[in-house]
Each structure stands twice: as structure tokens, then as C-alpha cells.
Protein backbone atom coordinates (compact mmCIF):
# COMPACT_ATOMS: atom_id res chain seq x y z
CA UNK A 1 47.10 -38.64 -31.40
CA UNK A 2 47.89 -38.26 -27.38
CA UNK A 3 44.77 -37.38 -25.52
CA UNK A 4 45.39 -34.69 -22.91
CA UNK A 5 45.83 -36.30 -19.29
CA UNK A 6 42.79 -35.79 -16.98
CA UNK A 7 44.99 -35.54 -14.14
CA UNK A 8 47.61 -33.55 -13.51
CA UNK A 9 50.61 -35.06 -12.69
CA UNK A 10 52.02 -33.00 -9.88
CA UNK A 11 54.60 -29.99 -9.36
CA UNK A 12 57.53 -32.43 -8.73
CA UNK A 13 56.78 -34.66 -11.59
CA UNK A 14 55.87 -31.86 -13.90
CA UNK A 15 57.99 -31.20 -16.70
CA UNK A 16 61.12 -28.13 -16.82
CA UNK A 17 61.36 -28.67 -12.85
CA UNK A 18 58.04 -27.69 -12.69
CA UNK A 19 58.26 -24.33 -14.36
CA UNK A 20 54.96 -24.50 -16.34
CA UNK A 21 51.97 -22.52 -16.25
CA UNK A 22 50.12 -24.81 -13.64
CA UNK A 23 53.10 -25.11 -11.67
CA UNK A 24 53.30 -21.39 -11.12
CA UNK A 25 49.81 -21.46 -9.94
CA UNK A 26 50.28 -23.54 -7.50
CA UNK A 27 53.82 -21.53 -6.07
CA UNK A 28 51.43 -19.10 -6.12
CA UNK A 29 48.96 -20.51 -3.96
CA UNK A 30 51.86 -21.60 -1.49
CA UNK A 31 52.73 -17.85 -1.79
CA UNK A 32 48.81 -16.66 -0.57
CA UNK A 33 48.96 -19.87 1.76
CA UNK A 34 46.03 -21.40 0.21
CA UNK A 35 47.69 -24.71 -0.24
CA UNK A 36 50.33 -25.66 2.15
CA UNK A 37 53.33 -26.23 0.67
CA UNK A 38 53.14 -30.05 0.81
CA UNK A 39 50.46 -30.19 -1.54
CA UNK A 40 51.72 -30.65 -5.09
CA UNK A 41 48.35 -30.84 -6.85
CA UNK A 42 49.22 -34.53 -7.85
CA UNK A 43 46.17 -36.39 -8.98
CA UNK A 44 43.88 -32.55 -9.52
CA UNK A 45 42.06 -32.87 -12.63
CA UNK A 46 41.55 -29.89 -14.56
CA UNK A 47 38.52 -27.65 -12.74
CA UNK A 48 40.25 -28.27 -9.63
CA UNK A 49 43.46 -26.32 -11.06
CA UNK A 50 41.06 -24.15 -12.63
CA UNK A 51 39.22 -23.08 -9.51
CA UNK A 52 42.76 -22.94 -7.57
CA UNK A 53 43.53 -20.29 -10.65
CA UNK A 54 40.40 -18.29 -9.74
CA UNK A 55 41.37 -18.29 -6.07
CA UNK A 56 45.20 -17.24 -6.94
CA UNK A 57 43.83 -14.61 -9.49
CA UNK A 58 41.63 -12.94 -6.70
CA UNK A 59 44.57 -12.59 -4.41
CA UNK A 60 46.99 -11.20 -6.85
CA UNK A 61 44.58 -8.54 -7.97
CA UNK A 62 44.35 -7.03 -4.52
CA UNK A 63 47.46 -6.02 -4.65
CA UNK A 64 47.36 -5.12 -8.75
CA UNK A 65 48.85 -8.46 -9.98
CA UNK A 66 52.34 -7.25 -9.10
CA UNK A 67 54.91 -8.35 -6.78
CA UNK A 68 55.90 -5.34 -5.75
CA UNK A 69 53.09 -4.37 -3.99
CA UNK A 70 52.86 -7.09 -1.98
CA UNK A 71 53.21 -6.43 1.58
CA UNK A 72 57.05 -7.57 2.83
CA UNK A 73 56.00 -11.06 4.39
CA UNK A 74 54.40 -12.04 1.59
CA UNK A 75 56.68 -10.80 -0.65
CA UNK A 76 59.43 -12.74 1.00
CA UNK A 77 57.56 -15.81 1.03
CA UNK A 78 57.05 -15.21 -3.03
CA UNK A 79 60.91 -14.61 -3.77
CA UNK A 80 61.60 -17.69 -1.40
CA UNK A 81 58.89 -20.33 -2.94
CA UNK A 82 60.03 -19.05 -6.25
CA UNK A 83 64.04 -18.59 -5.65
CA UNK A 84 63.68 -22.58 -4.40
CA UNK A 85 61.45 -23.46 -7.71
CA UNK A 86 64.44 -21.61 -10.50
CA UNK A 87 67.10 -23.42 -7.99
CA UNK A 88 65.64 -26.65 -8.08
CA UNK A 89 64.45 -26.22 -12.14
CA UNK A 90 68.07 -25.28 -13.25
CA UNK A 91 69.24 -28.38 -11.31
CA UNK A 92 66.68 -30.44 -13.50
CA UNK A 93 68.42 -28.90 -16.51
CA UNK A 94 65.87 -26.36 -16.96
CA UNK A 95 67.03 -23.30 -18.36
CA UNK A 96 64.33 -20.70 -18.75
CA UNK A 97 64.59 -20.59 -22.49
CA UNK A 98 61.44 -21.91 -23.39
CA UNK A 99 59.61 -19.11 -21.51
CA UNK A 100 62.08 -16.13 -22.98
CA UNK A 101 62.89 -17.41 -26.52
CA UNK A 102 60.52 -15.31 -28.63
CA UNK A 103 61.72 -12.36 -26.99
CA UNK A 104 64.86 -12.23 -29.05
């Protein structure tokens, strides 16, 4: 049996390119600017990632949890952060499949 890590092992060693649940937290909180983009989360245990959740959650509900209501700066930042995350997955070998497979 594998215990779960207590750590988290960081956006750029995470696994699909970084294209897991965690990872798009912390895009996100690149996207709201509250982590700088140089912070990867590598070393975080598991509150810390939780409480950066809460603080991601809060911003996306001002603006109803939807991209398209975010105001144009910010909305540019998301498509950029995330445009550079699919680019850089994909080059990892990533191919989105894992998230869109039960959808057939």
C-alpha cells in the first residue's frame, strides 16, 4: 500500500504536465495574482493547498465561477497562464483524455 505524500511535489514536477486538480489551483492563483508565478507550491503540504483553494474559490465566485465574466485583464492573464499550461502539458505527452474520457 503507497501512503499519500505529505508534500506536494510541485506544478512542474506534477504529473500530465501539471494538469491535475492542484495544479489548476495554483494557475488559478497566478490568474488572481495571489501567488506569483514563480511559486510552484513545491514542498506545500496539504492545508496549505487547501487554504490556497479557499482563497482561489473566493475570487472566482465574485465573478460567478466563470471565465467569462472576468473583467478583460484578468481574463487575458487566465487564457495566457492556462494557454502556456495545455502548451507545455501536450509537449509532456499529455493529452487531455484523462479529464474528457467519461464524456463519451
Amino acid at each position: 500500500m503507497n501512503a499519500k505524500p505529505d508534500q506536494y511535489v510541485g506544478i512542474d514536477n506534477d504529473i500530465n504536465g501539471g494538469m491535475t486538480s492542484i495544479g489548476k489551483i495554483i494557475r488559478d492563483a497566478w490568474v488572481f495574482e495571489l501567488l506569483p508565478e514563480t511559486e510552484t507550491c513545491e514542498g506545500w503540504n496539504l492545508a496549505g493547498i487547501d487554504a490556497l483553494l479557499q482563497k482561489v474559490n473566493a475570487e472566482w465566485d465574485k465573478y460567478g465561477c466563470l471565465v467569462s465574466q472576468l473583467p478583460e485583464p484578468l481574463a487575458q492573464r487566465h487564457y495566457d497562464i492556462h494557454q502556456r499550461a495545455i502548451e507545455k502539458a501536450k509537449a509532456a505527452g499529455w493529452s487531455g483524455e484523462v479529464e474528457t474520457g467519461d464524456e463519451e
